[in-house]
C-alpha atoms as a PDB file:
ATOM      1  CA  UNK A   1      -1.152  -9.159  46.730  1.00  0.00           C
ATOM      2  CA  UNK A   2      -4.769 -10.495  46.289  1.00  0.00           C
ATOM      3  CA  UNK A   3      -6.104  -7.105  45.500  1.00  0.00           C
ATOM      4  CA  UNK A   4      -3.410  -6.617  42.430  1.00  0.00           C
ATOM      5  CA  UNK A   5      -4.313  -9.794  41.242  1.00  0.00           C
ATOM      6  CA  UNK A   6      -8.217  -8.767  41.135  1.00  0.00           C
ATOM      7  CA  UNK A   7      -7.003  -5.323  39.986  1.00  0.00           C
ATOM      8  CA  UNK A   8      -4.786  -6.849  37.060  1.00  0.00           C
ATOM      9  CA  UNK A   9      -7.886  -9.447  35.741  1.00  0.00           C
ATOM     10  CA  UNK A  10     -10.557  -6.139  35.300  1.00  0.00           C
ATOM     11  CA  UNK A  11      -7.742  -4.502  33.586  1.00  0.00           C
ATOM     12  CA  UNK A  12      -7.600  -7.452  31.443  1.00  0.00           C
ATOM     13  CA  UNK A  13     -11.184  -7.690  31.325  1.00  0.00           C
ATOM     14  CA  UNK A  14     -11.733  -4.143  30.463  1.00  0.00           C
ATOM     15  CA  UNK A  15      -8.911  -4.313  27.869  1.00  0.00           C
ATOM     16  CA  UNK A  16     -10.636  -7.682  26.283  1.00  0.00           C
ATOM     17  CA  UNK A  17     -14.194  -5.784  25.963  1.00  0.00           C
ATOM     18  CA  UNK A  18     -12.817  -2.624  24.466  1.00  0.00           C
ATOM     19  CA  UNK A  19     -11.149  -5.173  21.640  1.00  0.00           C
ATOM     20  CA  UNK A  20     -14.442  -7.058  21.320  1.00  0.00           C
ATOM     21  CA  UNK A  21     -16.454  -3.908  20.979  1.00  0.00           C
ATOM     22  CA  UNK A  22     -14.428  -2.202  18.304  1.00  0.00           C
ATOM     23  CA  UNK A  23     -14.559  -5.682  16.161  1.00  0.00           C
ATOM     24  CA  UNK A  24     -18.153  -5.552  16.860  1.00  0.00           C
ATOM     25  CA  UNK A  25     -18.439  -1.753  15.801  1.00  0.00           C
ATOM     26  CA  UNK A  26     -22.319  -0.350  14.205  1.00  0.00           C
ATOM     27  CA  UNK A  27     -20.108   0.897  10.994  1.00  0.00           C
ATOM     28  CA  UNK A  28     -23.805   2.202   9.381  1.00  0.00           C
ATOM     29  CA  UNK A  29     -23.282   5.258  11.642  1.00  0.00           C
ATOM     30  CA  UNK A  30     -20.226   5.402  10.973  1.00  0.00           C
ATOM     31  CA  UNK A  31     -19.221   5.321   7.354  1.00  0.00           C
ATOM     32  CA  UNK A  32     -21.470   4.749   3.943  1.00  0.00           C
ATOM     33  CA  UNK A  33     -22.695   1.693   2.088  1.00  0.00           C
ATOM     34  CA  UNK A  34     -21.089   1.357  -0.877  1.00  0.00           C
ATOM     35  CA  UNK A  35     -23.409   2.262  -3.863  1.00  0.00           C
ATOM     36  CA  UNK A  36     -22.610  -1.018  -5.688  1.00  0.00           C
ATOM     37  CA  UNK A  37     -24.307  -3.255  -3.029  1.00  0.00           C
ATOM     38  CA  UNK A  38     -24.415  -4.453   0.566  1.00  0.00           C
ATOM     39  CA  UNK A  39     -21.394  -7.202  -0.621  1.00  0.00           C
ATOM     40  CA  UNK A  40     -19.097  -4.592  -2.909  1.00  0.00           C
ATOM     41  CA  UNK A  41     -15.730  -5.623  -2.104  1.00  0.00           C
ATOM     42  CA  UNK A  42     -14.387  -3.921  -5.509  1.00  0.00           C
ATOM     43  CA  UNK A  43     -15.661  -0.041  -4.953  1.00  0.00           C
ATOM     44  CA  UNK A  44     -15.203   2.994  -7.680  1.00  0.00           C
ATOM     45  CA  UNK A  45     -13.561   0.541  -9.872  1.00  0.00           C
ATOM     46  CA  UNK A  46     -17.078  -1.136 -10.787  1.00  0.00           C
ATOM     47  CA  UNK A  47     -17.110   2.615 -12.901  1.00  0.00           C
ATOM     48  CA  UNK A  48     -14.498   1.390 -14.909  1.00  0.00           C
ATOM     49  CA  UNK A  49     -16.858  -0.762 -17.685  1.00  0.00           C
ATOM     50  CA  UNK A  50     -15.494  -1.563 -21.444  1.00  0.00           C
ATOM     51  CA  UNK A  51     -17.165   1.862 -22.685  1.00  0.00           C
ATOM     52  CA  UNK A  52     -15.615   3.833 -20.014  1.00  0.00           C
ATOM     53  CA  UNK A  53     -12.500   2.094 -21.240  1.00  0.00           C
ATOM     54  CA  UNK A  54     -13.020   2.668 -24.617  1.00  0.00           C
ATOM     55  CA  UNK A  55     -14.220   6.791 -23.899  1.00  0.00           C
ATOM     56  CA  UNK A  56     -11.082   7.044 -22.107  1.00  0.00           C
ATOM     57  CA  UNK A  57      -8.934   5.561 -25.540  1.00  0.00           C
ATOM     58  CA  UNK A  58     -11.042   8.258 -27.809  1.00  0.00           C
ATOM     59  CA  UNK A  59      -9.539  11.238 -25.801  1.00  0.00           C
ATOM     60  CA  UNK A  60      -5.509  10.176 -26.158  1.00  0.00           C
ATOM     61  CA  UNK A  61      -4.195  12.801 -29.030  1.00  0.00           C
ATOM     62  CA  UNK A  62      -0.041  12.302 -28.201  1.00  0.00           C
ATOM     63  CA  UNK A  63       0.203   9.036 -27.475  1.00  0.00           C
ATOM     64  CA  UNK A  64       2.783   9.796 -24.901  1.00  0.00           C
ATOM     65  CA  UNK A  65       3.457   7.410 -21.818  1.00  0.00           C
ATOM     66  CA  UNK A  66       4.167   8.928 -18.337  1.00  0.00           C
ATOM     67  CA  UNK A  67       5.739   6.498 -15.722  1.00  0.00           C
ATOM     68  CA  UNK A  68       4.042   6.688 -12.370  1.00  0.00           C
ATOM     69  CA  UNK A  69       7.164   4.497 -11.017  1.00  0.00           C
ATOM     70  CA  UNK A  70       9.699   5.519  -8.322  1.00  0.00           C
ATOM     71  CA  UNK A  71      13.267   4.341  -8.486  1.00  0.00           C
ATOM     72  CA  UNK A  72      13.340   2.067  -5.358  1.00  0.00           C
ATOM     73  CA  UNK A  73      17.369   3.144  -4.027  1.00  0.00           C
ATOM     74  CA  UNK A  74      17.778   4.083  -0.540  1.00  0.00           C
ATOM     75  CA  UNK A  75      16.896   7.825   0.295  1.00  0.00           C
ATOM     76  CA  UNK A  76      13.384   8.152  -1.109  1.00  0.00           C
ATOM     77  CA  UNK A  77      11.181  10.114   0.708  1.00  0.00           C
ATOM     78  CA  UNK A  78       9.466   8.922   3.331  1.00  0.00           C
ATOM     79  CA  UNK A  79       6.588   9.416   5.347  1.00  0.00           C
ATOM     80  CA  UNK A  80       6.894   9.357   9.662  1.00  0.00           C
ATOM     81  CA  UNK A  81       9.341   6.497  10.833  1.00  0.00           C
ATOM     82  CA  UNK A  82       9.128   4.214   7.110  1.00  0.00           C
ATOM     83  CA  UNK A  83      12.605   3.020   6.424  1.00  0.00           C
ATOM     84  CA  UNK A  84      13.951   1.314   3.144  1.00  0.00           C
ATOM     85  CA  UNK A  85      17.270  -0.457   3.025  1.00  0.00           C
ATOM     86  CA  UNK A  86      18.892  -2.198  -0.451  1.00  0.00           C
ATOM     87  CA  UNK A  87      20.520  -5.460  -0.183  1.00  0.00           C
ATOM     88  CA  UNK A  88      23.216  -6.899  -2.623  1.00  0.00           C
ATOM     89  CA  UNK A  89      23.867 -10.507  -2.703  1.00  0.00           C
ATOM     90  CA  UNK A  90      26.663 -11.433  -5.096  1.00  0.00           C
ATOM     91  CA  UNK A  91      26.793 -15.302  -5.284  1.00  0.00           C
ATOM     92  CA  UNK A  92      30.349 -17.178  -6.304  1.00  0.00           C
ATOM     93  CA  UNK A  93      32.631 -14.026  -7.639  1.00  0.00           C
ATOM     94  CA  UNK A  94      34.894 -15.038  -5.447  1.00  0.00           C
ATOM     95  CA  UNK A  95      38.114 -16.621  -7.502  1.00  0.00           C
ATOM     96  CA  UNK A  96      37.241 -20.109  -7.891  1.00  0.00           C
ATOM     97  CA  UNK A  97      33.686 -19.702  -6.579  1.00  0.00           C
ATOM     98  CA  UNK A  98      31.844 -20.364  -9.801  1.00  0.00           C
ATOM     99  CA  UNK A  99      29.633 -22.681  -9.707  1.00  0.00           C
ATOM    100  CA  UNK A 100      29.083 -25.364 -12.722  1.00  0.00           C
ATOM    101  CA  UNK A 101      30.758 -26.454 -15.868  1.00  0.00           C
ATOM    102  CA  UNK A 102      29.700 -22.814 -16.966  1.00  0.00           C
ATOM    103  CA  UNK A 103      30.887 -21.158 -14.573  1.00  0.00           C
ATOM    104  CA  UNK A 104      28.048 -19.657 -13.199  1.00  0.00           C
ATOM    105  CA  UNK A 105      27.850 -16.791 -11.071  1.00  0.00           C
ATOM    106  CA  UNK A 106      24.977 -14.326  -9.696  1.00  0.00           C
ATOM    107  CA  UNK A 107      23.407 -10.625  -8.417  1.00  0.00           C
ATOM    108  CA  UNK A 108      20.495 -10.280  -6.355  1.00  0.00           C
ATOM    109  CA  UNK A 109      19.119  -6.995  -5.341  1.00  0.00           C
ATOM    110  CA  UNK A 110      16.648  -7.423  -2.557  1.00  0.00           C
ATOM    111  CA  UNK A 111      14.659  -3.892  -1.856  1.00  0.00           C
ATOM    112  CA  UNK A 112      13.188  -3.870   1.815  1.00  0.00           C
ATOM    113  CA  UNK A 113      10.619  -1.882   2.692  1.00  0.00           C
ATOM    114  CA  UNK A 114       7.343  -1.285   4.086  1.00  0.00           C
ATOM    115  CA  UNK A 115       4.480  -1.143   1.592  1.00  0.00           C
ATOM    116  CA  UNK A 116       3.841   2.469   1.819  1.00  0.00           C
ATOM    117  CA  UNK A 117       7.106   3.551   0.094  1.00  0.00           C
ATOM    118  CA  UNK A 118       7.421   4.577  -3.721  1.00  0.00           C
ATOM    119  CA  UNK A 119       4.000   3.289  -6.344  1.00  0.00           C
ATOM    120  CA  UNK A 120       1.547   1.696  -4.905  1.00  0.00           C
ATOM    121  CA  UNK A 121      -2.436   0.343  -4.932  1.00  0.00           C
ATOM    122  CA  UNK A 122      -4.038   0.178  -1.793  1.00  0.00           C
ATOM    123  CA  UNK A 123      -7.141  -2.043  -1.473  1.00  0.00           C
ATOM    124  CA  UNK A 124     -10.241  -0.627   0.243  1.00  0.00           C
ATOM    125  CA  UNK A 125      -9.143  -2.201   3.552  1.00  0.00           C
ATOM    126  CA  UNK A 126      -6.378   0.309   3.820  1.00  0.00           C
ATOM    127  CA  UNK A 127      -7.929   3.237   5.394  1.00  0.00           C
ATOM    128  CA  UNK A 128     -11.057   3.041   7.975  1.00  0.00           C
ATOM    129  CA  UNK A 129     -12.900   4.584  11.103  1.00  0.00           C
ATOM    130  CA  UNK A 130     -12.256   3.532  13.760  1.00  0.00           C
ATOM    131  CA  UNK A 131     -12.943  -0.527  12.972  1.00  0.00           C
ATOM    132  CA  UNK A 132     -15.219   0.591  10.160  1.00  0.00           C
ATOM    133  CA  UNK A 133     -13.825   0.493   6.612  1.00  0.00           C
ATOM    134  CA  UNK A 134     -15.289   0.775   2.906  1.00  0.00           C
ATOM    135  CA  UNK A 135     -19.369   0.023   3.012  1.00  0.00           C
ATOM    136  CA  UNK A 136     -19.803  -0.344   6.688  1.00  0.00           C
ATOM    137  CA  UNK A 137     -17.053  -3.751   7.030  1.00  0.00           C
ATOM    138  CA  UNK A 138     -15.981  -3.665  10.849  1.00  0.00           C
ATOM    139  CA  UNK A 139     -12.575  -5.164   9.498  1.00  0.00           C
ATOM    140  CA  UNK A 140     -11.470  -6.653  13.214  1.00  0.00           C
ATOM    141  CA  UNK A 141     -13.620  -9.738  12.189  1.00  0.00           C
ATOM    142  CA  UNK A 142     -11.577 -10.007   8.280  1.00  0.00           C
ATOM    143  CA  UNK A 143      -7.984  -9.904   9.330  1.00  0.00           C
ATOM    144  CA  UNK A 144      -5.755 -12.279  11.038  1.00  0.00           C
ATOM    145  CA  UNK A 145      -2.254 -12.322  11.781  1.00  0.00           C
ATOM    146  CA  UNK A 146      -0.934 -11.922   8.138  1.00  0.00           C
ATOM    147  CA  UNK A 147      -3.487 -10.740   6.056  1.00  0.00           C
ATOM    148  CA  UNK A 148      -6.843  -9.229   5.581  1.00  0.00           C
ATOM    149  CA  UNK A 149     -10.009 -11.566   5.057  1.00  0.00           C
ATOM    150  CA  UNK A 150     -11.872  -9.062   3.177  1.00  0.00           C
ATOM    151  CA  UNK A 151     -11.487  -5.741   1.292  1.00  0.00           C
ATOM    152  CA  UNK A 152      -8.095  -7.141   0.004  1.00  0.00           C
ATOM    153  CA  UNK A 153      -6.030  -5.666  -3.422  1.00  0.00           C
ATOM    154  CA  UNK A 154      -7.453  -9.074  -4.847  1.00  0.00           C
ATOM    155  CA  UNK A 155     -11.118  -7.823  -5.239  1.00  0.00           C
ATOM    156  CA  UNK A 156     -10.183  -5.183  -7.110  1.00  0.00           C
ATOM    157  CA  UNK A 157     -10.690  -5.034 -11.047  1.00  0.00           C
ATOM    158  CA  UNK A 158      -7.821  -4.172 -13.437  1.00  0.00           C
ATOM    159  CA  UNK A 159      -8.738  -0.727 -15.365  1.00  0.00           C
ATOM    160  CA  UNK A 160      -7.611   1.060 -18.349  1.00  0.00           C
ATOM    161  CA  UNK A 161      -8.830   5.162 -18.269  1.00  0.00           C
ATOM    162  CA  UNK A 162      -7.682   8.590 -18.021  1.00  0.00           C
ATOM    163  CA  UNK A 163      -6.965  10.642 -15.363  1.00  0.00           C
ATOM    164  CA  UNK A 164      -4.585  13.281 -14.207  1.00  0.00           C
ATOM    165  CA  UNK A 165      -1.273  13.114 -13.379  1.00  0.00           C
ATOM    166  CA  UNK A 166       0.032  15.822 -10.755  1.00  0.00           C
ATOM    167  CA  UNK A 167       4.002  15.440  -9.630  1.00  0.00           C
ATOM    168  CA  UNK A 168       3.200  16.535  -5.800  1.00  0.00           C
ATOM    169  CA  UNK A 169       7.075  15.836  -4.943  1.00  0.00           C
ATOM    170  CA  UNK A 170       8.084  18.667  -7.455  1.00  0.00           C
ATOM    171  CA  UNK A 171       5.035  21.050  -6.721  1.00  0.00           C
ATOM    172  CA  UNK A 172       6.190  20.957  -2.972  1.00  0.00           C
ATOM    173  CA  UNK A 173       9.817  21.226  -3.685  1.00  0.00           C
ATOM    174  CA  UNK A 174       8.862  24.487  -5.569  1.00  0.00           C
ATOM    175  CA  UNK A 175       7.416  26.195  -2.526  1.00  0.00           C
ATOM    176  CA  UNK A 176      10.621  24.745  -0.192  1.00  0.00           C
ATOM    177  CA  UNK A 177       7.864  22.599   1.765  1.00  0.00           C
ATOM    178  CA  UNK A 178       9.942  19.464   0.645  1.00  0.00           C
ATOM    179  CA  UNK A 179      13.071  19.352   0.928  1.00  0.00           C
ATOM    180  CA  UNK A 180      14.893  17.074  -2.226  1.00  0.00           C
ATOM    181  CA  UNK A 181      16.798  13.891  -1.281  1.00  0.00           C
ATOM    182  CA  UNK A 182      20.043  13.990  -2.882  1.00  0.00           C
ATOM    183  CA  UNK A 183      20.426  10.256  -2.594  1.00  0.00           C
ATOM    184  CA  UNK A 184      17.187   9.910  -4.556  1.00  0.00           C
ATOM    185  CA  UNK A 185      17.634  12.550  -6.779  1.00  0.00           C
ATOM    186  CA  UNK A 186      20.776  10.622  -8.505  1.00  0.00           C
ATOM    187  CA  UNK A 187      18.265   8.162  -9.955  1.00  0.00           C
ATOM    188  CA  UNK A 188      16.343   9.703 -12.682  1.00  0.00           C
ATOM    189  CA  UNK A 189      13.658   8.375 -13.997  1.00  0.00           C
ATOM    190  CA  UNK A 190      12.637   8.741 -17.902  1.00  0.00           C
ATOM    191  CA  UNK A 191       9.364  11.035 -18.977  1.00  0.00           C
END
């Protein structure tokens, strides 16, 4: 019994220093300094300056908006075990269940999901190495149990410019590597 014991504290111990050591990670071999300074917290979006904002107005000719939205219904693709699930709450309909001199009554959709489902920003904490994230931050030090310390959506800076816009649902639908969701397909979006 005394040797499990002693067995089951290294194992603890060994698990404990394999934690530390990951938090603790040299990230300069591991991934680049960001160009924009040992403290950049914003990345490739320190490009985006009023001129390159104002280049990027000179080249629009049409005019013509394209939504980068996805209807958020059950059924969207998803990627490995992501799960969405839409929730109707439909306060006082019931006959006499108004509430109020005005008879008041409500609809709430609530849309659960994870945060990897549909349009979306990640921050440069997202994605890493190992423990070693944008310029060199070994991230187990800048997160706790709800949110990340640094590297967060928060540093980075609104922009305005043009880019390209490639529908990678439709070109892999075309070459039957995606197969279409019917569910999804019933909401269509405009553009």
């Amino acid at each position: 019994m005394r040797t499990l014991l002693i067995a089951g504290l290294v194992c603890l111990g060994v698990a404990a220093g394999t934690g530390a050591a990951r938090a603790q990670s040299d990230c300069s071999k591991i991934v680049p300094a960001s160009p924009f300074g040992a403290d950049d917290q914003t990345g490739a979006t320190n490009r985006v300056t009023p001129a390159v904002i104002k280049a990027a107005a000179a080249e629009i000719q049409e005019g013509k908006v394209v939504s980068l939205t996805h209807p958020l219904v059950d059924g969207v693709p998803l990627f490995g075990t992501r799960f969405t699930k839409t929730v109707l709450t439909a306060g006082a309909l019931a006959p006499g269940g108004a509430l109020g001199k005005n008879g008041a009554t409500f609809m709430e959709d609530t849309w659960l999901s994870q945060s990897h489902v549909g349009t979306h920003l990640d921050g440069l904490g997202h994605f890493g190495r190992y423990d070693c994230y944008y310029n060199q931050n070994a991230m187990g030090k800048y997160i706790n149990q709800n949110y990340m310390t640094r590297l967060g959506l928060d540093h980075l800076k609104s922009f305005a410019t043009c880019g390209v816009v490639i529908d990678l649902v439709r070109v892999y639908q075309q070459v039957n590597k995606l197969k279409t969701n019917a569910r999804a397909a019933r909401v269509q979006t405009p553009g």
